[in-house]
PDB file of N, CA and C in Angstrom:
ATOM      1  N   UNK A   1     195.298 -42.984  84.176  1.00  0.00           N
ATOM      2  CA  UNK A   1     195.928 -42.987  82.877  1.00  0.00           C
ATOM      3  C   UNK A   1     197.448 -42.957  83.047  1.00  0.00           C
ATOM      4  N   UNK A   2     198.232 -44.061  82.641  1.00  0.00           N
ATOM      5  CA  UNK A   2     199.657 -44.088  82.188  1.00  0.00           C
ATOM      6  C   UNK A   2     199.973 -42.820  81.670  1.00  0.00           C
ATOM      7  N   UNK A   3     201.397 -42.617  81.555  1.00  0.00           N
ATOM      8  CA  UNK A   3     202.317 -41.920  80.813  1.00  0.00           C
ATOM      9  C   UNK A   3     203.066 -42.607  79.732  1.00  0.00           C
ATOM     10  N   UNK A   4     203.050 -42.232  78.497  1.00  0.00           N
ATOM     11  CA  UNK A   4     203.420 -42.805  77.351  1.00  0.00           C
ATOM     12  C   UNK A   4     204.943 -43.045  77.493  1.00  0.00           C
ATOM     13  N   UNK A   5     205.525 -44.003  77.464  1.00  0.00           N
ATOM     14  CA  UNK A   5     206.880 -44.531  77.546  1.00  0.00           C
ATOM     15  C   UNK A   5     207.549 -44.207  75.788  1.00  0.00           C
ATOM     16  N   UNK A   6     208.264 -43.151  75.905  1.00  0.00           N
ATOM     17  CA  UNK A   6     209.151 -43.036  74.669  1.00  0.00           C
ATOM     18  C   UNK A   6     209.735 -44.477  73.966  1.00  0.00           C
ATOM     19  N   UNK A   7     209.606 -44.617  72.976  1.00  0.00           N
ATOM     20  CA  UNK A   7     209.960 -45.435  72.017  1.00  0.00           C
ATOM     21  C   UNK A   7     211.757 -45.724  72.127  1.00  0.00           C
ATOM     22  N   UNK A   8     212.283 -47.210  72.162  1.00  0.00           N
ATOM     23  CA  UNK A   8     214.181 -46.849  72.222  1.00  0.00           C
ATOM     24  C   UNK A   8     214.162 -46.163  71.018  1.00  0.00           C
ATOM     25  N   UNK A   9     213.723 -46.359  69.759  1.00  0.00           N
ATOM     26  CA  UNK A   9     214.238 -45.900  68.887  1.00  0.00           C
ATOM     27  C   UNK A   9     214.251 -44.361  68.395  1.00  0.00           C
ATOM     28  N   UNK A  10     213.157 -44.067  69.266  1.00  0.00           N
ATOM     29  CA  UNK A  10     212.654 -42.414  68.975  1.00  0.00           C
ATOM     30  C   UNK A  10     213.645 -41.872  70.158  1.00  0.00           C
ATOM     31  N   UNK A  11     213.967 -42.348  71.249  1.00  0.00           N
ATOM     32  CA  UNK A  11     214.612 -41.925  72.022  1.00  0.00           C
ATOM     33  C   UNK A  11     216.171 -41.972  71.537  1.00  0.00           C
ATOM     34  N   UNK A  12     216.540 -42.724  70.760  1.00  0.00           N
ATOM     35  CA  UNK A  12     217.942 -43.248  69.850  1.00  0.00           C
ATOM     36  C   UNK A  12     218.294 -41.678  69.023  1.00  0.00           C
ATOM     37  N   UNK A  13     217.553 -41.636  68.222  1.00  0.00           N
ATOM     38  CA  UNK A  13     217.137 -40.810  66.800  1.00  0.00           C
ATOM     39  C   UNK A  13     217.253 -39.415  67.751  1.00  0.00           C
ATOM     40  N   UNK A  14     216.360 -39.121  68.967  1.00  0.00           N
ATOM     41  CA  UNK A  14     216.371 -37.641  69.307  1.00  0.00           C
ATOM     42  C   UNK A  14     217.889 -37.537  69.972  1.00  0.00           C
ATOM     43  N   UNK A  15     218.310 -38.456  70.528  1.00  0.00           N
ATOM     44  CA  UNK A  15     219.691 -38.097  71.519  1.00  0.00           C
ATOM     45  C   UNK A  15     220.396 -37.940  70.163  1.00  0.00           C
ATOM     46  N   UNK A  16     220.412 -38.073  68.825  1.00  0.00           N
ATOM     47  CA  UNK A  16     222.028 -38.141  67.918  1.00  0.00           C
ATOM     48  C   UNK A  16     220.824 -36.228  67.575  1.00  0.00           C
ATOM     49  N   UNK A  17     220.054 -36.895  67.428  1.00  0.00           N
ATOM     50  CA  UNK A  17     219.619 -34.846  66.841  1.00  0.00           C
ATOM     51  C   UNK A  17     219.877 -34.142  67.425  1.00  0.00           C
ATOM     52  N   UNK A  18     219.858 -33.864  69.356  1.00  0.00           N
ATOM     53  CA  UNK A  18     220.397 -33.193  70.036  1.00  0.00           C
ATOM     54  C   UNK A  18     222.085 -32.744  69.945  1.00  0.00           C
ATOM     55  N   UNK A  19     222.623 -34.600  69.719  1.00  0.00           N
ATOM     56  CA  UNK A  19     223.976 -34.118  69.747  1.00  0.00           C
ATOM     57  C   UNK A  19     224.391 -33.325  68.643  1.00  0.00           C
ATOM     58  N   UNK A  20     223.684 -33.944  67.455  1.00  0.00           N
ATOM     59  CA  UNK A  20     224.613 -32.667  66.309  1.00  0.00           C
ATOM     60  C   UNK A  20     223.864 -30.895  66.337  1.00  0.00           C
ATOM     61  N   UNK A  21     222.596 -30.786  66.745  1.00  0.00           N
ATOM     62  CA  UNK A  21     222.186 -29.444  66.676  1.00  0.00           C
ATOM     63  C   UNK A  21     223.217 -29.259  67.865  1.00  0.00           C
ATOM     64  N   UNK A  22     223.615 -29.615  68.840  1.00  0.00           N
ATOM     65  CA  UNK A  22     224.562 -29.128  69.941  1.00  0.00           C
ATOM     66  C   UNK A  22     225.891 -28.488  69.141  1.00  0.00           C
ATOM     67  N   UNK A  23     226.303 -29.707  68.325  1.00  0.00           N
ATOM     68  CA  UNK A  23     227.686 -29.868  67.498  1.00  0.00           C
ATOM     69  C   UNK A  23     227.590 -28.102  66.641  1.00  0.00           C
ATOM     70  N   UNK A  24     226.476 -28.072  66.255  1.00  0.00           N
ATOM     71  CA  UNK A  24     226.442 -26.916  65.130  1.00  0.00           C
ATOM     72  C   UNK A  24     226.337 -25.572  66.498  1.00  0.00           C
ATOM     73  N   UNK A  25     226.040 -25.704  67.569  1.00  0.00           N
ATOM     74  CA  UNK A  25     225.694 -24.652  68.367  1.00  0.00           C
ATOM     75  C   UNK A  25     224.031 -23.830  68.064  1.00  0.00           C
ATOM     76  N   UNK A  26     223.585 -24.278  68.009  1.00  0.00           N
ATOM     77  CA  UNK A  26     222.300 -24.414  67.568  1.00  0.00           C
ATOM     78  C   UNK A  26     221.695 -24.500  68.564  1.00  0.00           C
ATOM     79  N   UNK A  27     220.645 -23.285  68.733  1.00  0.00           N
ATOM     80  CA  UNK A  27     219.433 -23.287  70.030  1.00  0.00           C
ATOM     81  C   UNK A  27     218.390 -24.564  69.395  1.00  0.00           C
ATOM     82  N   UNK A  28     217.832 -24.920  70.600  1.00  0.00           N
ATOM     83  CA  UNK A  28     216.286 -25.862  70.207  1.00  0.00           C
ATOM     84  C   UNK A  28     215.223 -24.529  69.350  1.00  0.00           C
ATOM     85  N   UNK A  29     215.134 -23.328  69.952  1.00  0.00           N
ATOM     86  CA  UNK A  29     214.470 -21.968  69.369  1.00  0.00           C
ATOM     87  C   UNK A  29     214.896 -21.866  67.670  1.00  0.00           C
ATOM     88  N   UNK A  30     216.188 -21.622  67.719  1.00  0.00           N
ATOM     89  CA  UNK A  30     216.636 -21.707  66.239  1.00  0.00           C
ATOM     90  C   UNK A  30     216.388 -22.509  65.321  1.00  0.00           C
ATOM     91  N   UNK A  31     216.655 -24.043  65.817  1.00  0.00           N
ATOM     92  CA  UNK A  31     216.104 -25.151  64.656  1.00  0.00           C
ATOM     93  C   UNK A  31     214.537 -24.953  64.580  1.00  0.00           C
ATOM     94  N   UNK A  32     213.905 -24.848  65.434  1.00  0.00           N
ATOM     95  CA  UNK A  32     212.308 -24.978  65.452  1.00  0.00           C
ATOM     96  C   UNK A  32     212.122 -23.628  64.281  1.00  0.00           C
ATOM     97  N   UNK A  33     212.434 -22.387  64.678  1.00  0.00           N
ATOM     98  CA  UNK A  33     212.098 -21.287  63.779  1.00  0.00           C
ATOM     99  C   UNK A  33     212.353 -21.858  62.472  1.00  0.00           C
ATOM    100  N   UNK A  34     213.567 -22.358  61.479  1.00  0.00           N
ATOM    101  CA  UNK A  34     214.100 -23.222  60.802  1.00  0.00           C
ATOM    102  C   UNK A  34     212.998 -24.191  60.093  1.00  0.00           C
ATOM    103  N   UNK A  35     212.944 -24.884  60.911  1.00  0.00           N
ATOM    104  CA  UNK A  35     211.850 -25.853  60.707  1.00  0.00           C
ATOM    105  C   UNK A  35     210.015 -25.756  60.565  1.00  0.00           C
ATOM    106  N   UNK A  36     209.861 -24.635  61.001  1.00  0.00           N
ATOM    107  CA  UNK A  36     208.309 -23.660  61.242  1.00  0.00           C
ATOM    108  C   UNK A  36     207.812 -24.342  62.849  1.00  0.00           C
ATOM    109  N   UNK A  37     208.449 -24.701  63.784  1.00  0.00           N
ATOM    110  CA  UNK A  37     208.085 -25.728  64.588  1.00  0.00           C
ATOM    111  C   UNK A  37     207.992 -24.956  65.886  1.00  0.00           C
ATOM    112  N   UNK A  38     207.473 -24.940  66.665  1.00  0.00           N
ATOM    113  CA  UNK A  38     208.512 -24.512  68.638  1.00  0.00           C
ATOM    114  C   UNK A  38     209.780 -25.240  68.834  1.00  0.00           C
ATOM    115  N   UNK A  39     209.794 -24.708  70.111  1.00  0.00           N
ATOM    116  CA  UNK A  39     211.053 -25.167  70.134  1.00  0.00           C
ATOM    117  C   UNK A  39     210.776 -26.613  71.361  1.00  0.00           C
ATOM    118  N   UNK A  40     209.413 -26.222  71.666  1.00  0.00           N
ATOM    119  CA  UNK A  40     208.762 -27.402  72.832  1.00  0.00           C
ATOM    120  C   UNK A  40     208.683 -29.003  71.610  1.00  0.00           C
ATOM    121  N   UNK A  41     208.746 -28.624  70.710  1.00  0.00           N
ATOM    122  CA  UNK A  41     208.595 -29.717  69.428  1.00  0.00           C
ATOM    123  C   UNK A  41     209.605 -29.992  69.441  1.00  0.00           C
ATOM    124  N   UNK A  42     210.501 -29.459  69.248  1.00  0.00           N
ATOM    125  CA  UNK A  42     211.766 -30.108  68.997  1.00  0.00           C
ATOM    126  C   UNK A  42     212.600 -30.453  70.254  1.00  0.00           C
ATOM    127  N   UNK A  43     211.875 -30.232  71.463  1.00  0.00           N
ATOM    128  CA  UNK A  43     212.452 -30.656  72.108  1.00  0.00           C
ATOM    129  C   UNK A  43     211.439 -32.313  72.636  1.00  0.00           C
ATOM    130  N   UNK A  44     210.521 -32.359  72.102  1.00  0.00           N
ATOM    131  CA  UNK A  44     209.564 -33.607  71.969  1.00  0.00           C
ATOM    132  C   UNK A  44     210.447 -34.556  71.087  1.00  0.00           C
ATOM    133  N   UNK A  45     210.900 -34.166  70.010  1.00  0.00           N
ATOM    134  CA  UNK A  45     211.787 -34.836  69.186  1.00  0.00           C
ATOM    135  C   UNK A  45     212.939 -35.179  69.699  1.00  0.00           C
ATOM    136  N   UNK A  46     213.591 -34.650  70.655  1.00  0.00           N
ATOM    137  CA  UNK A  46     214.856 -34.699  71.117  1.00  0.00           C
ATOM    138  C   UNK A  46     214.437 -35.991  72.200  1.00  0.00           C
ATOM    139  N   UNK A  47     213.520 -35.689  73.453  1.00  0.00           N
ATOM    140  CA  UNK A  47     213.804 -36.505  73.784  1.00  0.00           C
ATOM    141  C   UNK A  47     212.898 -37.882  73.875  1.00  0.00           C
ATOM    142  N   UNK A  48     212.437 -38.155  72.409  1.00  0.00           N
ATOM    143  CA  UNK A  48     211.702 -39.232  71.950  1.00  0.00           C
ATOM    144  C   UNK A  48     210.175 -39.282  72.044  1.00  0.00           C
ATOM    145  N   UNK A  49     209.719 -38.236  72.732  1.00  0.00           N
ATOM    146  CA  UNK A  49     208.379 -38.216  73.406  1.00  0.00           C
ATOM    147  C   UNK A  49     207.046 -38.271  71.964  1.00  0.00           C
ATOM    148  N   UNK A  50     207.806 -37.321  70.808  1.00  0.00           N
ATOM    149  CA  UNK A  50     207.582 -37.229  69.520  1.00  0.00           C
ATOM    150  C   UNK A  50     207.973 -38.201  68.439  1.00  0.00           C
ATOM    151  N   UNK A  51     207.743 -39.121  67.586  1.00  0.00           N
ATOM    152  CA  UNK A  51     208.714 -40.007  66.672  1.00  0.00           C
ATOM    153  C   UNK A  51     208.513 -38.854  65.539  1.00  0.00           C
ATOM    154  N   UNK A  52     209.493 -38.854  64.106  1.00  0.00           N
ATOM    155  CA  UNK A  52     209.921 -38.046  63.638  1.00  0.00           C
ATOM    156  C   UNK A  52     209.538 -38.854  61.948  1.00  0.00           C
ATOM    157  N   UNK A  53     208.740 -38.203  61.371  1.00  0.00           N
ATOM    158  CA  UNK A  53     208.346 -39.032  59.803  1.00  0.00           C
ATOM    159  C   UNK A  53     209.011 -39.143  58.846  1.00  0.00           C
ATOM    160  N   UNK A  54     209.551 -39.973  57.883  1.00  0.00           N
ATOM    161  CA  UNK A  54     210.843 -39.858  57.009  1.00  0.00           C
ATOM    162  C   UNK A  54     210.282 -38.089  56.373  1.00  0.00           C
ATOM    163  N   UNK A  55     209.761 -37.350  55.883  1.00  0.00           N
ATOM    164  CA  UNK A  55     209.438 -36.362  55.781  1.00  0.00           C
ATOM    165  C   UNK A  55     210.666 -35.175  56.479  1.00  0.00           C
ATOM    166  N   UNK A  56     210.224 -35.087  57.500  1.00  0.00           N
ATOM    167  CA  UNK A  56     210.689 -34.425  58.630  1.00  0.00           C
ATOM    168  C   UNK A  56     211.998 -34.612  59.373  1.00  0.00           C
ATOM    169  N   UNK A  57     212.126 -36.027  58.961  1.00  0.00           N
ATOM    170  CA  UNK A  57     213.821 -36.706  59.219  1.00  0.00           C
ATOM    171  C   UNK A  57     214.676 -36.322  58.320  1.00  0.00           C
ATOM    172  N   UNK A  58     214.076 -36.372  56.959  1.00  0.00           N
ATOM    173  CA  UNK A  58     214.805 -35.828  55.770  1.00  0.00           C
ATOM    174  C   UNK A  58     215.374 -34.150  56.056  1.00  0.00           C
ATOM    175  N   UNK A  59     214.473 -33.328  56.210  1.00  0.00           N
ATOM    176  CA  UNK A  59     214.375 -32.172  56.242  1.00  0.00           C
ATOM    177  C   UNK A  59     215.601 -31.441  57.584  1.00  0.00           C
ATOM    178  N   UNK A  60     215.245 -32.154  58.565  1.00  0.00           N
ATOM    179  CA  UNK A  60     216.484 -32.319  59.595  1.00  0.00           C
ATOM    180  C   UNK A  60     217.657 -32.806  59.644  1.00  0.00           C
ATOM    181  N   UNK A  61     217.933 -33.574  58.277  1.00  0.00           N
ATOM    182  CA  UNK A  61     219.296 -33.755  57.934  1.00  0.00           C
ATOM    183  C   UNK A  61     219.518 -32.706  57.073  1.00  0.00           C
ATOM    184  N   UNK A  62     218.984 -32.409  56.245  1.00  0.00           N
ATOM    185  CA  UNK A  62     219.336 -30.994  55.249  1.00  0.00           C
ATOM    186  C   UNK A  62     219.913 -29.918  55.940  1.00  0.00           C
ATOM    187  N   UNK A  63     218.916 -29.562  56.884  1.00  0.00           N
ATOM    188  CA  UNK A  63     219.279 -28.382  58.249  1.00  0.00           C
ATOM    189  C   UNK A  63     220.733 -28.899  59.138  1.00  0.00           C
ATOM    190  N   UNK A  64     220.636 -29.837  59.261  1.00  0.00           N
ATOM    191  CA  UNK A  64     221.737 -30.114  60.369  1.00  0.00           C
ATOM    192  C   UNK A  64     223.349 -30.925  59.647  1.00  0.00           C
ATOM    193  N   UNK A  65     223.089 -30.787  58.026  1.00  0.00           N
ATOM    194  CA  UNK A  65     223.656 -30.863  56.970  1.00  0.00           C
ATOM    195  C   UNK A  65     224.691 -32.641  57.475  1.00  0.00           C
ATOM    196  N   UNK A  66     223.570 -33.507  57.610  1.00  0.00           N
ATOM    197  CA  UNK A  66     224.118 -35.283  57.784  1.00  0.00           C
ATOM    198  C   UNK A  66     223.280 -35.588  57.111  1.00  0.00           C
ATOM    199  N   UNK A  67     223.798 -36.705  56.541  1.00  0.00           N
ATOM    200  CA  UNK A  67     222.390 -37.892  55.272  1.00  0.00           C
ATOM    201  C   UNK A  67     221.686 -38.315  56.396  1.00  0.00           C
ATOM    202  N   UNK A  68     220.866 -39.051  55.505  1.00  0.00           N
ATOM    203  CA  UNK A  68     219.400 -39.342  56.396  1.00  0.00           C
ATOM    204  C   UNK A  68     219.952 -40.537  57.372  1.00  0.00           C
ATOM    205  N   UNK A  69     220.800 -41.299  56.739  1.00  0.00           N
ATOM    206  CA  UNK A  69     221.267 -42.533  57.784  1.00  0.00           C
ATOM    207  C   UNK A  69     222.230 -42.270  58.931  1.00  0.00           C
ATOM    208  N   UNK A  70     222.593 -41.184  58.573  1.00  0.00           N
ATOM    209  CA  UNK A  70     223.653 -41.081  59.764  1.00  0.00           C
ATOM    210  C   UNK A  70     222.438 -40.379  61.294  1.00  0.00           C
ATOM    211  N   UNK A  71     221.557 -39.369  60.815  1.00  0.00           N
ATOM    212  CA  UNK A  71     220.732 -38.809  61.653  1.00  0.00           C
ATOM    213  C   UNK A  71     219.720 -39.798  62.154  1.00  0.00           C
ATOM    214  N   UNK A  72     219.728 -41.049  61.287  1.00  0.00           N
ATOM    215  CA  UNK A  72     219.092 -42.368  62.017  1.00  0.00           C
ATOM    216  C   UNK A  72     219.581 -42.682  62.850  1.00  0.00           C
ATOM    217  N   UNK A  73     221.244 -43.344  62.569  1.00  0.00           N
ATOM    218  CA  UNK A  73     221.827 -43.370  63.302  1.00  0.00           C
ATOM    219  C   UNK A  73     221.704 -45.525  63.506  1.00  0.00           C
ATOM    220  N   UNK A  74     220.959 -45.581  62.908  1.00  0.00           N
ATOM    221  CA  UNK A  74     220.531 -47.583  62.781  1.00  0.00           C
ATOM    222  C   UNK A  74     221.075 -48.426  62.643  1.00  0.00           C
ATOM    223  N   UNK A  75     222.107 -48.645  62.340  1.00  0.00           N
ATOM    224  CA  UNK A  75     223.590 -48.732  62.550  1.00  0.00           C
ATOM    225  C   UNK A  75     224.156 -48.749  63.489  1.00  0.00           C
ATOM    226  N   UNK A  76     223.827 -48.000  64.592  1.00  0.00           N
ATOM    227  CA  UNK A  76     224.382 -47.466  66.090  1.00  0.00           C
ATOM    228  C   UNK A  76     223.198 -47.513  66.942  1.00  0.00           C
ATOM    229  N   UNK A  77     222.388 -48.490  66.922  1.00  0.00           N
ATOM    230  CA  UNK A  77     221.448 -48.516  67.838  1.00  0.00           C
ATOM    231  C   UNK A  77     221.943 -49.180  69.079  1.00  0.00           C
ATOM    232  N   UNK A  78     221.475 -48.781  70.581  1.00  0.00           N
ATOM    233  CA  UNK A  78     221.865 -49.931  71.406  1.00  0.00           C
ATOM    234  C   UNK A  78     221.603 -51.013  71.585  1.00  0.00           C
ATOM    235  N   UNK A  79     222.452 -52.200  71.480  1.00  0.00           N
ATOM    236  CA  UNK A  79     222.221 -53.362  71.227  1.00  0.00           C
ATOM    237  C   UNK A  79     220.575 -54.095  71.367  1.00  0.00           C
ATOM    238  N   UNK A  80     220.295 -53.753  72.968  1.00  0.00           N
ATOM    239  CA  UNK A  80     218.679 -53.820  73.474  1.00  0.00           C
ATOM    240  C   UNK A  80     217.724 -53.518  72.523  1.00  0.00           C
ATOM    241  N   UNK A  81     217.810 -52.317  72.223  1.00  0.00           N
ATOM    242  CA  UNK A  81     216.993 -51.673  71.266  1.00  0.00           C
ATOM    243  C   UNK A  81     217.330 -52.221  69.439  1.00  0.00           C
ATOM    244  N   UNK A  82     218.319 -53.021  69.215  1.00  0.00           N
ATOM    245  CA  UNK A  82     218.736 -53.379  68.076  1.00  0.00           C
ATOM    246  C   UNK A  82     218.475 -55.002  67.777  1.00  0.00           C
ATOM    247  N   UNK A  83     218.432 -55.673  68.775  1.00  0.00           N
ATOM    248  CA  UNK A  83     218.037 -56.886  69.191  1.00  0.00           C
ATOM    249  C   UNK A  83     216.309 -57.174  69.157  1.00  0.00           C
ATOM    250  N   UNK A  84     215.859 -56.084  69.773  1.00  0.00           N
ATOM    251  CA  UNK A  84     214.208 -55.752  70.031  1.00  0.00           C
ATOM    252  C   UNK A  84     213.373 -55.770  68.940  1.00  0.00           C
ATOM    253  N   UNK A  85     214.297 -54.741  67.915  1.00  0.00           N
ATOM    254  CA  UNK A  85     213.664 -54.375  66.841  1.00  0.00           C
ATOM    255  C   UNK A  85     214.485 -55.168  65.432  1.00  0.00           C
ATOM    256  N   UNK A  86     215.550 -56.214  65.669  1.00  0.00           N
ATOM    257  CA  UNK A  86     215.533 -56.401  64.628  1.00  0.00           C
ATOM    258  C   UNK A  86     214.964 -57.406  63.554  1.00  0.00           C
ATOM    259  N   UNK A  87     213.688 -58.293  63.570  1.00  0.00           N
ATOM    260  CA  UNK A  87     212.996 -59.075  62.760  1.00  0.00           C
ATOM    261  C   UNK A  87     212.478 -57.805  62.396  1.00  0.00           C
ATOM    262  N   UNK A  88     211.766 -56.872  63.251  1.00  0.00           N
ATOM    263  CA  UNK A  88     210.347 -55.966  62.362  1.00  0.00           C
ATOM    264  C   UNK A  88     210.979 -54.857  61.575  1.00  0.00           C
ATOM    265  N   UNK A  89     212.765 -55.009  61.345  1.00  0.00           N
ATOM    266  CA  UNK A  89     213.292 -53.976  61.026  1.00  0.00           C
ATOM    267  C   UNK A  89     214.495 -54.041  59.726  1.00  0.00           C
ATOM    268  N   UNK A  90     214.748 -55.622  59.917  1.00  0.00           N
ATOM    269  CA  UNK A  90     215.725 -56.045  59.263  1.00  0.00           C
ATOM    270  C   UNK A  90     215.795 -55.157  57.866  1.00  0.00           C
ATOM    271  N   UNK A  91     214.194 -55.041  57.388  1.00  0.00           N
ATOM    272  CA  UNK A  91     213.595 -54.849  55.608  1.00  0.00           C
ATOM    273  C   UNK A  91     214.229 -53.333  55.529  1.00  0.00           C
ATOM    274  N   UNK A  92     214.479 -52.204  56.638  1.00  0.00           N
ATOM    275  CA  UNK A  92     214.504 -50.861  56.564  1.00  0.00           C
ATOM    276  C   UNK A  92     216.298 -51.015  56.443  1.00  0.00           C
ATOM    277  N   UNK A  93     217.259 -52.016  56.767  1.00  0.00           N
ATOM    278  CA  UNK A  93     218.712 -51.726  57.097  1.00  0.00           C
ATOM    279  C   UNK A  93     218.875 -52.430  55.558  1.00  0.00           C
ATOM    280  N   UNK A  94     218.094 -53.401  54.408  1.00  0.00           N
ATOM    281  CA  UNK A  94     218.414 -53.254  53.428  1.00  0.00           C
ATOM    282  C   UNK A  94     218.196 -52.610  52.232  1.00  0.00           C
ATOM    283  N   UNK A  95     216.949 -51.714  52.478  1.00  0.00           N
ATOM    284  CA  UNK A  95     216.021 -50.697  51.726  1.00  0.00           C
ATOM    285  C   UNK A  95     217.092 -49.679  51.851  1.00  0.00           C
ATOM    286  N   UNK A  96     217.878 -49.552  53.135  1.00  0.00           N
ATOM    287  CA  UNK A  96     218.786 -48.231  53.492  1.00  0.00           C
ATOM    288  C   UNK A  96     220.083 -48.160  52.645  1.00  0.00           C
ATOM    289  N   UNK A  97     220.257 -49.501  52.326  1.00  0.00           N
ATOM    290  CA  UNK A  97     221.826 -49.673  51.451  1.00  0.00           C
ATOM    291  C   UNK A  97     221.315 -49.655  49.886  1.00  0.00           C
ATOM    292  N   UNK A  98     219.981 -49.409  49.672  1.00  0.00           N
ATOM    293  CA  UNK A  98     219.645 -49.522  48.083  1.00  0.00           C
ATOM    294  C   UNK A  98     219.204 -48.172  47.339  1.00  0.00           C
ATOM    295  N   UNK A  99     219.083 -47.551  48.905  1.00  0.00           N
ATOM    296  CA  UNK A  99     218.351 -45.756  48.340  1.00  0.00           C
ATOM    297  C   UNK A  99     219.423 -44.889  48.569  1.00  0.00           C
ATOM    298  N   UNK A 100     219.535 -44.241  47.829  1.00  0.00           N
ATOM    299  CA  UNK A 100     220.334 -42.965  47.821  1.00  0.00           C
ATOM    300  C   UNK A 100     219.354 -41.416  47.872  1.00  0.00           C
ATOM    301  N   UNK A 101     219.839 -40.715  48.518  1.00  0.00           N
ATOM    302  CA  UNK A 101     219.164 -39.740  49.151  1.00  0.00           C
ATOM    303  C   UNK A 101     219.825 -38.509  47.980  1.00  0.00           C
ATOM    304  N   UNK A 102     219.094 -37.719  47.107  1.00  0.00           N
ATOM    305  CA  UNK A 102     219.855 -36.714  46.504  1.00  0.00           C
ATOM    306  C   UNK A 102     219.837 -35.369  47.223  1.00  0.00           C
TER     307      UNK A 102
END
């Protein structure tokens, strides 16, 4: 049996969550308590091993106080990973400029 190869984009999404819970000084323990989660979860999230549900993406921008697009981050994907995904993705970067998050 293989080992599941993290997703670029889940791997994209956890490196900007790491950097801003870093930014705030924020344990992985702390956000997880926060969140009702471990901290082994959020560190699944961090480094892509986990993908993250608009649900739960939402909720992690509230906590880590960035809109939902910036904690996407889709916009700033690496090119590879932006190139890869952009026919199956194009529909989410204009859905993103039409929703407003309250």
């Amino acid at each position: 049996m293989s080992a599941k190869v993290p997703d670029p984009v889940d791997k994209h999404v956890g490196s900007r969550l790491r950097m801003r819970r870093r930014m705030l000084r924020m344990t992985q323990r702390k956000l997880g308590y926060k969140l009702g989660l471990t901290f082994q979860q959020v560190h699944k999230y961090e480094t892509g091993q986990n993908g993250l549900s608009a649900g739960r993406l939402q909720e992690l921008s509230q906590l880590l106080q960035v809109p939902v697009p910036t904690s996407m981050a889709l916009c700033r994907m690496p090119t590879t990973v932006a190139s890869h995904r952009s026919h199956n993705m194009s529909w989410i970067f204009s859905l993103r400029r039409r929703i407003r998050i309250s």
